[in-house]
N, C-alpha and C. Protein backbone atom coordinates (compact mmCIF):
# COMPACT_ATOMS: atom_id res chain seq x y z
N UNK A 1 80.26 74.26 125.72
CA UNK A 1 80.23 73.18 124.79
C UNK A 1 80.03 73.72 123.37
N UNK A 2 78.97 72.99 122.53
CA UNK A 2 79.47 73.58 121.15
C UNK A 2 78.35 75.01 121.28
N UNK A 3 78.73 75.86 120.63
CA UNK A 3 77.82 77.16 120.50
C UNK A 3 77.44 77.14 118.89
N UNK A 4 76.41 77.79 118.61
CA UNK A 4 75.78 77.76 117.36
C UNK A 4 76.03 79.24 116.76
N UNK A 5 77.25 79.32 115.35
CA UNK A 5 77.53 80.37 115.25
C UNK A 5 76.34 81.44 114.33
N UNK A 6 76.30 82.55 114.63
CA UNK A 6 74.74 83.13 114.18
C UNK A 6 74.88 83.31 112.40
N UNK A 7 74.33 83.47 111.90
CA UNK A 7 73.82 84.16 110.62
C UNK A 7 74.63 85.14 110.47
N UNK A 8 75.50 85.39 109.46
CA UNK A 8 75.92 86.51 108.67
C UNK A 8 75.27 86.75 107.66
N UNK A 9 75.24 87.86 107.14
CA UNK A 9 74.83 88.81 105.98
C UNK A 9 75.59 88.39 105.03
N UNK A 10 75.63 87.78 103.81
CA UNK A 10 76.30 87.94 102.69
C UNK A 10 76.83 89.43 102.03
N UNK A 11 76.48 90.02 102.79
CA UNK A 11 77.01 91.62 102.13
C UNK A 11 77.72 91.77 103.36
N UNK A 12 78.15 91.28 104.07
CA UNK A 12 79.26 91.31 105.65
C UNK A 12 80.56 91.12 104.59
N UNK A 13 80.01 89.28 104.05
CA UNK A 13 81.44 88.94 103.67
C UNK A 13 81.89 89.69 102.34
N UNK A 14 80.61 90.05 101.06
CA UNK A 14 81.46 90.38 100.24
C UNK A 14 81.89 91.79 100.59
N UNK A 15 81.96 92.49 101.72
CA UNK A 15 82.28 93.77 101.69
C UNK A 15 83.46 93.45 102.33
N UNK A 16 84.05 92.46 103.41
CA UNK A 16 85.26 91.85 103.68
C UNK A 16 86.32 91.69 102.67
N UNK A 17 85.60 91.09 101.75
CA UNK A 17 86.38 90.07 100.51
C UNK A 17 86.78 91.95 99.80
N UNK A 18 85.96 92.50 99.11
CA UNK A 18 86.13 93.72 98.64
C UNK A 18 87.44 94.59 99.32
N UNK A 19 87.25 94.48 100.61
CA UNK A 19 88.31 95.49 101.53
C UNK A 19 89.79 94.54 101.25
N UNK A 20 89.61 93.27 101.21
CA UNK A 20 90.81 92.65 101.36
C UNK A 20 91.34 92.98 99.99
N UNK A 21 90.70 92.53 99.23
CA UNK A 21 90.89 93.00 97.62
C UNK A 21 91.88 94.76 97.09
N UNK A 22 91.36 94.94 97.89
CA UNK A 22 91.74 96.52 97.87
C UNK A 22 92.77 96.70 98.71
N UNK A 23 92.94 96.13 99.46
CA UNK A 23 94.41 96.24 100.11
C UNK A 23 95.00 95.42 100.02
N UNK A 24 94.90 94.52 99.35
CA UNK A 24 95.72 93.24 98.88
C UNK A 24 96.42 94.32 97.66
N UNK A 25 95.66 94.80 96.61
CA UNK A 25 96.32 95.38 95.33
C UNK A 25 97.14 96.58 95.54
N UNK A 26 96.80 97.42 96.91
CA UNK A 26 97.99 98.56 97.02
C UNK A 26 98.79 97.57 98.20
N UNK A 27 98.96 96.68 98.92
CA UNK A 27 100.08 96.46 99.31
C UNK A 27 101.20 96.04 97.90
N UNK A 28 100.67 95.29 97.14
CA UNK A 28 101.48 94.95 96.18
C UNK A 28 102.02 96.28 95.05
N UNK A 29 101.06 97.61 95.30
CA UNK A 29 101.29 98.55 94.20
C UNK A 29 102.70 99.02 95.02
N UNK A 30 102.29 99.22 96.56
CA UNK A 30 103.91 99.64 97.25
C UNK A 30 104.65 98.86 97.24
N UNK A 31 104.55 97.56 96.88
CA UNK A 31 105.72 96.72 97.19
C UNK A 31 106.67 97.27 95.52
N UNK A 32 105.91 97.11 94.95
CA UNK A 32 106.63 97.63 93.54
C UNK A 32 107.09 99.16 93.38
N UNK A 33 106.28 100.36 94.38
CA UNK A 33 106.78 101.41 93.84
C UNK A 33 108.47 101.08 94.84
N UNK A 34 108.43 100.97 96.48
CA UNK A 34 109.25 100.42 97.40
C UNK A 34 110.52 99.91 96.23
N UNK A 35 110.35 98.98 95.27
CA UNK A 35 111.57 98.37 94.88
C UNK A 35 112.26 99.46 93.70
N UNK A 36 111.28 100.35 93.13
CA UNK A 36 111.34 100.61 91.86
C UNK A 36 112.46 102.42 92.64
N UNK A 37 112.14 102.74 94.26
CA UNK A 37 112.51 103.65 94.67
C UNK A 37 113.96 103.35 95.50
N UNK A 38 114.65 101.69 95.25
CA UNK A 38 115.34 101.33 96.55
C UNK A 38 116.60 101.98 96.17
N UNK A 39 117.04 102.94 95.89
CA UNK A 39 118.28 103.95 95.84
C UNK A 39 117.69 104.96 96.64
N UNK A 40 116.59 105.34 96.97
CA UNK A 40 116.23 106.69 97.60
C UNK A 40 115.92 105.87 99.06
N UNK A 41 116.46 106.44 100.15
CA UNK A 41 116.28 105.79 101.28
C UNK A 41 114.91 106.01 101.85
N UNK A 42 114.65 106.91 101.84
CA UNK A 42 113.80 108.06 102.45
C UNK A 42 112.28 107.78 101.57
N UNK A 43 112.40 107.73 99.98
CA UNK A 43 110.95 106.99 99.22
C UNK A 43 110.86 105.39 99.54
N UNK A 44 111.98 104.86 99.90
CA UNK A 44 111.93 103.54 99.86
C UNK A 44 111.50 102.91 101.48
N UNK A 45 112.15 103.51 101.99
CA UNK A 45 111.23 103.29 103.73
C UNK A 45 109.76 103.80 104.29
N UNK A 46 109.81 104.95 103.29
CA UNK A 46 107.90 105.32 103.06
C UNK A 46 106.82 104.09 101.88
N UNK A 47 107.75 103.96 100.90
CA UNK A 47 106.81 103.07 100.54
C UNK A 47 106.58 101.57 101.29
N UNK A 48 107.64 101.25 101.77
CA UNK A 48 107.63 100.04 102.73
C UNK A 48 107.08 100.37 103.89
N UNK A 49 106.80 100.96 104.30
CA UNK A 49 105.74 101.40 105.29
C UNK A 49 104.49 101.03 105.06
N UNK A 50 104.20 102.32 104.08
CA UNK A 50 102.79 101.78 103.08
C UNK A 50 102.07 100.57 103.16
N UNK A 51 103.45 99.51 102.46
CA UNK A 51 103.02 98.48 101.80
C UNK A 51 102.86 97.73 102.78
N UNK A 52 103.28 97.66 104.55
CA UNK A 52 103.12 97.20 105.33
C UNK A 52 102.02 97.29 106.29
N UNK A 53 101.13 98.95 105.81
CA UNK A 53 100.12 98.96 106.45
C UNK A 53 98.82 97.85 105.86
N UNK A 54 99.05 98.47 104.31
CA UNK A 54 98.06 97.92 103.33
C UNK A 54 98.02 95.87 103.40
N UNK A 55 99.07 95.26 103.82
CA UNK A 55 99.09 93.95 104.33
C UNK A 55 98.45 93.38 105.06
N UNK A 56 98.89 94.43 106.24
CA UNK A 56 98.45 93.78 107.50
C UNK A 56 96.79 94.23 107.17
N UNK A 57 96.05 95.02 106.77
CA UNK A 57 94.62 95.04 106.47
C UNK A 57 94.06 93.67 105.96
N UNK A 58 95.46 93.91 104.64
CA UNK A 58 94.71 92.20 104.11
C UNK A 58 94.38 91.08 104.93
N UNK A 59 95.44 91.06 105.45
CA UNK A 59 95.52 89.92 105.80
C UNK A 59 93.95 89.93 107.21
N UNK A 60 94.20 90.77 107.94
CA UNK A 60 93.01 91.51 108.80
C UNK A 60 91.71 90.74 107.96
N UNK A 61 91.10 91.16 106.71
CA UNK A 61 90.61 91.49 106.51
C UNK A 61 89.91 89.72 105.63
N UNK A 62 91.39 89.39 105.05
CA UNK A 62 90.93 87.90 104.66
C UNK A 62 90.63 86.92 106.18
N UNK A 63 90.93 87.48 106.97
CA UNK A 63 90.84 86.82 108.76
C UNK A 63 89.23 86.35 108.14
N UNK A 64 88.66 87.75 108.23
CA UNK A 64 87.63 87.92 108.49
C UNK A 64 86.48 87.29 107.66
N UNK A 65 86.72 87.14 106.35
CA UNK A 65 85.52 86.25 105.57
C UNK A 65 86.33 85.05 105.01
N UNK A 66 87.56 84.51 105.51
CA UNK A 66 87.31 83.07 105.80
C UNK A 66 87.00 82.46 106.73
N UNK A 67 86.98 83.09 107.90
CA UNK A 67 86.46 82.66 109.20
C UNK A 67 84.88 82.39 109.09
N UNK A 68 84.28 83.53 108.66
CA UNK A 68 82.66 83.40 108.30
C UNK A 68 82.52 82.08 107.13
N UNK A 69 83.16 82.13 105.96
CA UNK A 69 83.16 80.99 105.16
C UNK A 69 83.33 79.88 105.40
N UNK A 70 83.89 79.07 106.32
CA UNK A 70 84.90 78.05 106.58
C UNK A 70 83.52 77.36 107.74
N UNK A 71 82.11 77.90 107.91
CA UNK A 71 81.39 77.03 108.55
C UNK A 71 81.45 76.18 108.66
């Protein structure tokens, strides 16, 4: 039935929010080097790589302190 979710640390979420932050700004730094390289196949599939790891963190990562926020 309903469960009572516990106490987080406010330094849980802003260290969440921080990580997302930080990979929120290099997915977007690769998304720009990615376009700025799209004649080179080989820089342009490494930076899209990149920019695909650094995403999926974000996004990981915003999971994580809106879920705690959203009490």
């Amino acid at each position: 039935m309903y469960q009572q979710i516990p106490y987080v640390q406010p330094s849980i979420i802003q260290s969440a929010q921080q990580n997302y932050l930080n990979h929120a700004a290099l997915a977007d730094h690769y998304e720009r080097q990615r376009m700025i390289n799209a004649s080179n196949s080989i820089e342009y599939y490494r930076y899209a790589e990149l920019q695909y790891f650094h995403k999926s963190r974000a996004f990981f990562f915003k999971g994580q302190f809106s879920a705690i926020d959203g009490q």
